[in-house]
Protein backbone atom coordinates (compact mmCIF):
# COMPACT_ATOMS: atom_id res chain seq x y z
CA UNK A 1 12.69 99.68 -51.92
CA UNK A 2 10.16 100.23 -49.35
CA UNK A 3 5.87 101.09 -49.43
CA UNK A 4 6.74 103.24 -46.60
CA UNK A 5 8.13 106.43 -45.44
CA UNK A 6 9.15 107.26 -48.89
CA UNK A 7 10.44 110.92 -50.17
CA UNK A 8 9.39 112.92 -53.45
CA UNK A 9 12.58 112.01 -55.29
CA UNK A 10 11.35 109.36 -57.89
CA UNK A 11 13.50 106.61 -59.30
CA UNK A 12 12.72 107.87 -62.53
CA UNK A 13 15.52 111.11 -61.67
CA UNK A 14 18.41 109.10 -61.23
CA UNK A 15 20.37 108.18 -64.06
CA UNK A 16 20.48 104.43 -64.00
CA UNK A 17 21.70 101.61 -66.33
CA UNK A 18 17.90 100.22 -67.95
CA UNK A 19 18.45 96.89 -66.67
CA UNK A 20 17.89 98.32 -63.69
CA UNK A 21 15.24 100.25 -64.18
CA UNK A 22 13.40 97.40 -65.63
CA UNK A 23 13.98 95.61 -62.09
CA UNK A 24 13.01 98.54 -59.90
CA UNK A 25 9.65 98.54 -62.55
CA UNK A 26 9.12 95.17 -61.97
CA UNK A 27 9.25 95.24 -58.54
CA UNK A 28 6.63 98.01 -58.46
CA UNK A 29 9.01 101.26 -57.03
CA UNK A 30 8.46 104.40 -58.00
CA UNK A 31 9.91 106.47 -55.07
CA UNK A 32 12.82 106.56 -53.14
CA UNK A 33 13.23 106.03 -49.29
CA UNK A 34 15.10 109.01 -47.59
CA UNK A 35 18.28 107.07 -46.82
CA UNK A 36 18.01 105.87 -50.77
CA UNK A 37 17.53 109.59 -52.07
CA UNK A 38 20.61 110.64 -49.60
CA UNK A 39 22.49 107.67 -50.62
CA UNK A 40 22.19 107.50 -54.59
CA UNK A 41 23.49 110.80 -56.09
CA UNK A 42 26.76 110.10 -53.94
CA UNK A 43 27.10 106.22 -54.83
CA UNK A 44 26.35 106.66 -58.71
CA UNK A 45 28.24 109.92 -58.36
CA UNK A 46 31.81 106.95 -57.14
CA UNK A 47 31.86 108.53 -54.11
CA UNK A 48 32.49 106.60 -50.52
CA UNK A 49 29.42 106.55 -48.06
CA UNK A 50 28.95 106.05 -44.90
CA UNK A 51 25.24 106.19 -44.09
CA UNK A 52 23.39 105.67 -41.05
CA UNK A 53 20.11 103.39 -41.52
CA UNK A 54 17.81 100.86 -39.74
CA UNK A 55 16.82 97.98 -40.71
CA UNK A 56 13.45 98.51 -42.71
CA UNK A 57 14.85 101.60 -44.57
CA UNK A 58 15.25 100.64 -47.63
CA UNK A 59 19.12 101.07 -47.57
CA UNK A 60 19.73 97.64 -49.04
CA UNK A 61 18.46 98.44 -52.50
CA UNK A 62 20.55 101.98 -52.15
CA UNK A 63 23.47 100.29 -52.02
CA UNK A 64 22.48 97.18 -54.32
CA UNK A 65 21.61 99.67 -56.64
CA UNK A 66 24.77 101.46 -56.10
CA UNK A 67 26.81 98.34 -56.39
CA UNK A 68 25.18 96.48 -59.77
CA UNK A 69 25.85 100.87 -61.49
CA UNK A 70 29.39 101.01 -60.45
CA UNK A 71 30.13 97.52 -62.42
CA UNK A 72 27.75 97.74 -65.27
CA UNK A 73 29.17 100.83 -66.21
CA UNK A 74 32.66 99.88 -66.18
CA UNK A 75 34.63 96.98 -68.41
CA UNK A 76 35.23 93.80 -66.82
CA UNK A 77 38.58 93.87 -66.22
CA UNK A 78 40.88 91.59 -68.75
CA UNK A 79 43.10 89.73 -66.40
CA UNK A 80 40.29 88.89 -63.84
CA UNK A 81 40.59 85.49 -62.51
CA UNK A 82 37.72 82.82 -61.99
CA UNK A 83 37.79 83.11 -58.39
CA UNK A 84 37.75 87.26 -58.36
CA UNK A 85 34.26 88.82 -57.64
CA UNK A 86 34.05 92.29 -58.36
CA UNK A 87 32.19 93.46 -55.68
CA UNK A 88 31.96 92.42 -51.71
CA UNK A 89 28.95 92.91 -49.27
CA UNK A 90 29.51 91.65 -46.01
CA UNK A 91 26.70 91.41 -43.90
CA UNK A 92 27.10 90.11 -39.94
CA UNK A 93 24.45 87.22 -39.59
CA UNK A 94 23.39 84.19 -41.85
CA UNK A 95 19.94 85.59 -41.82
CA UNK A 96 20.91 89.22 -43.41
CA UNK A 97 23.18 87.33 -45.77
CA UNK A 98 20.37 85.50 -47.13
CA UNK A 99 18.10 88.73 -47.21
CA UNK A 100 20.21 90.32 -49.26
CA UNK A 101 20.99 87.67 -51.98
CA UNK A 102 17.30 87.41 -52.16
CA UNK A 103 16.88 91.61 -53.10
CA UNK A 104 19.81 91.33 -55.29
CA UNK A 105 18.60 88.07 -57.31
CA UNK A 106 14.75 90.42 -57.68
CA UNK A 107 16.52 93.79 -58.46
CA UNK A 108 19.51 92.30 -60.57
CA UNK A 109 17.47 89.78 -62.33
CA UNK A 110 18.07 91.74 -65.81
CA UNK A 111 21.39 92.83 -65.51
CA UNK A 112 23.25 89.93 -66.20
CA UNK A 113 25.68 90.04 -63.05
CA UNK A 114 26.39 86.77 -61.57
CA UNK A 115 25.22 86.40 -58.09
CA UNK A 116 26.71 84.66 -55.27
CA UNK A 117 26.16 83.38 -51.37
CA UNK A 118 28.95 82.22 -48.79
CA UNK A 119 27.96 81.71 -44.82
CA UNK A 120 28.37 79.10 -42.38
CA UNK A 121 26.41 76.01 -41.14
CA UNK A 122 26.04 74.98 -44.94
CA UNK A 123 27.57 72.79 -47.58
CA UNK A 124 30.89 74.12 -47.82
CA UNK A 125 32.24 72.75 -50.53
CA UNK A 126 28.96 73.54 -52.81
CA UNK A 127 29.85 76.96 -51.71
CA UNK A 128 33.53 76.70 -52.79
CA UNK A 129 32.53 75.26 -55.85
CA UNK A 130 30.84 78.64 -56.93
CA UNK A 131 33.52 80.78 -55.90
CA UNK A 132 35.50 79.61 -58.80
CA UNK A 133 32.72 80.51 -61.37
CA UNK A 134 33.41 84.21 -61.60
CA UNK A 135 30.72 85.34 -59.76
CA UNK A 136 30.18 89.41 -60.14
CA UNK A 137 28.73 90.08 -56.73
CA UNK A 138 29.13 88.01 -53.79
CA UNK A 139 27.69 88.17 -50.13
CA UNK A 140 29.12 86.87 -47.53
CA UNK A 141 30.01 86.37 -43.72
CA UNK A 142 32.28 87.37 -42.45
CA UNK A 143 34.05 83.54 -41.07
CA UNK A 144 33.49 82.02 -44.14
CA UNK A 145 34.43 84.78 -46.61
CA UNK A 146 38.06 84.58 -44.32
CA UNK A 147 38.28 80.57 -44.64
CA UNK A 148 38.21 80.76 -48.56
CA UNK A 149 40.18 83.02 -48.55
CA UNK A 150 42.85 81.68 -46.98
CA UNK A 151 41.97 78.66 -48.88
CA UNK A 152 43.07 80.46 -52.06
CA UNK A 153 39.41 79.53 -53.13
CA UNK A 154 38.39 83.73 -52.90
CA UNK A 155 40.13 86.60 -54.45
CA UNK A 156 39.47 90.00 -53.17
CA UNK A 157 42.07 92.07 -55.13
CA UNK A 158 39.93 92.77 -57.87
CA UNK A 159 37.17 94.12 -55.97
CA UNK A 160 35.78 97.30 -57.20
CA UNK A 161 33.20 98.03 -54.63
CA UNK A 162 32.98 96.56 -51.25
CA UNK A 163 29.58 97.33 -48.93
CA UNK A 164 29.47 96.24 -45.62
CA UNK A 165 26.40 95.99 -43.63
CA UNK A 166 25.25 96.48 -40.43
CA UNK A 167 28.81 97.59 -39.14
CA UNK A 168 27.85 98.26 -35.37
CA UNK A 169 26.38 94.63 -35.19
CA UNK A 170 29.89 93.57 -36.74
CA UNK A 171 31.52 95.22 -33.25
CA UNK A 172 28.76 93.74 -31.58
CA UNK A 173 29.43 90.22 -32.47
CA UNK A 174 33.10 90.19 -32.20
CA UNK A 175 33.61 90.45 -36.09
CA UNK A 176 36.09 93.72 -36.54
CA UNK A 177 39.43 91.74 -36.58
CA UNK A 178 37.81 89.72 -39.51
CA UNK A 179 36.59 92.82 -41.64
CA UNK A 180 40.06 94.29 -41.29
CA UNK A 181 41.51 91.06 -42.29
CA UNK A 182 38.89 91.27 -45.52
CA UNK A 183 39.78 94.86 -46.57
CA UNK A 184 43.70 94.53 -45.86
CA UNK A 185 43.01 92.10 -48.75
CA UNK A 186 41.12 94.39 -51.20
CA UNK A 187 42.71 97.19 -53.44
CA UNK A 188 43.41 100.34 -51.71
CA UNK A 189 40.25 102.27 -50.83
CA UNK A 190 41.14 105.07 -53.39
CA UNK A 191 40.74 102.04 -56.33
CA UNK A 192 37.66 100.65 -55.24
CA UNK A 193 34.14 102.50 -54.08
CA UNK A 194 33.06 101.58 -50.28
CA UNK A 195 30.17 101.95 -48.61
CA UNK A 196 29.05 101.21 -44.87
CA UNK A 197 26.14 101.37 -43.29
CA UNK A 198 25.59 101.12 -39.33
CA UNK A 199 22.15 101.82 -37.28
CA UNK A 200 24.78 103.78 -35.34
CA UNK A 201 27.68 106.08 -36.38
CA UNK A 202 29.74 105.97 -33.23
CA UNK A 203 33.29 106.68 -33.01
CA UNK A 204 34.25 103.40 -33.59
CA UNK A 205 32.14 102.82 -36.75
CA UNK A 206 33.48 106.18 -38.08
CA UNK A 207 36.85 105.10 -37.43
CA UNK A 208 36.42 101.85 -39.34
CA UNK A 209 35.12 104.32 -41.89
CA UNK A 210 37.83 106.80 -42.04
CA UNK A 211 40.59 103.62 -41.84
CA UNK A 212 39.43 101.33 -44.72
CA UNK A 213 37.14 104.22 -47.11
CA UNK A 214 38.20 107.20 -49.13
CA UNK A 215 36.83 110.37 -47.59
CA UNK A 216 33.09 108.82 -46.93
């Protein structure tokens, strides 16, 4: 979470699976951020969410936390192939990417969800490799989550919840065509939970919203 700027809501009120909690303990939080006390009661609740949130905020453990919920309180489903991960977060940049993995490998470490990392400039057929090993959550890029997928080496229509990060630096950099390519590939937004989060929830970010999430 975050030593700063946090609300009165404790973690303690929310009703979470205990693997969790015993990540959040061991990581030391005790109180929510704002965007994580706006952000929780909605995600656990299944609902869509679009949230606006700097960097710093804490909202990557909102939605981590959201995420590892959703799928630990639902059956695996039976026909899932190797190469299907049930969840998605997309994040812009290599650097974010790697942020992420790292909070999800701390907060997930008891949960039992397999973990995985795709992004460019690295071994790519390492990263292949892994796709095939039915990872639970993967984060990605955006280029490279497209190039496996089009490989046939990644799945996405089993996804269950899809997150993607940072969406204003996604127009920024030239990325939109790919995320619309990524969730034209996903179940329907009404059969899977989404959530987006932007710095900035301009009319273009809203639109992406409205276009690939179920009432957010």
């Amino acid at each position: 979470m975050s030593d700063t700027h946090l609300s009165d809501t404790r973690c303690s009120e929310f009703d979470l699976p205990e693997s969790i909690r015993q990540g959040l303990d061991d990581l030391g939080f005790t109180h929510c951020t704002p965007i994580q006390a706006a952000v929780l009661p909605l995600a656990l609740a299944g609902h869509d969410v679009a949230g606006q949130a700097q960097t710093g905020t804490g909202k990557t453990a909102a939605f981590l936390i959201g995420t590892f919920s959703r799928l630990l309180g639902r059956t695996e489903p039976e026909q899932r192939r190797d190469n299907q991960p049930r969840a998605l977060i997309i994040a812009p940049t290599r650097e974010l990417a790697l942020q992420i993995h790292r909070d999800a490998e701390a907060l997930g470490r008891h949960t039992g969800l397999r973990l995985g990392l795709v992004y460019g400039g690295v071994d790519y057929d390492k990263q292949r490799r892994q796709l095939g090993e039915r990872i639970d959550v993967l984060v990605g890029t955006p280029g490279r989550l497209i190039d496996y997928n089009r490989q046939g080496a990644l799945d996405l229509r089993g996804i269950e919840v899809a997150v993607l990060d940072e969406a204003d630096r996604m127009f920024d950099l030239g990325f939109i065509k790919d995320i619309r390519f990524l969730f034209r590939r996903m179940p329907r937004p009404e059969r899977r939970q989404s959530m987006l989060f932007s710095a900035t929830l301009s009319y273009r970010v809203m639109e992406l919203a409205y276009e690939h999430m179920n009432n957010p």
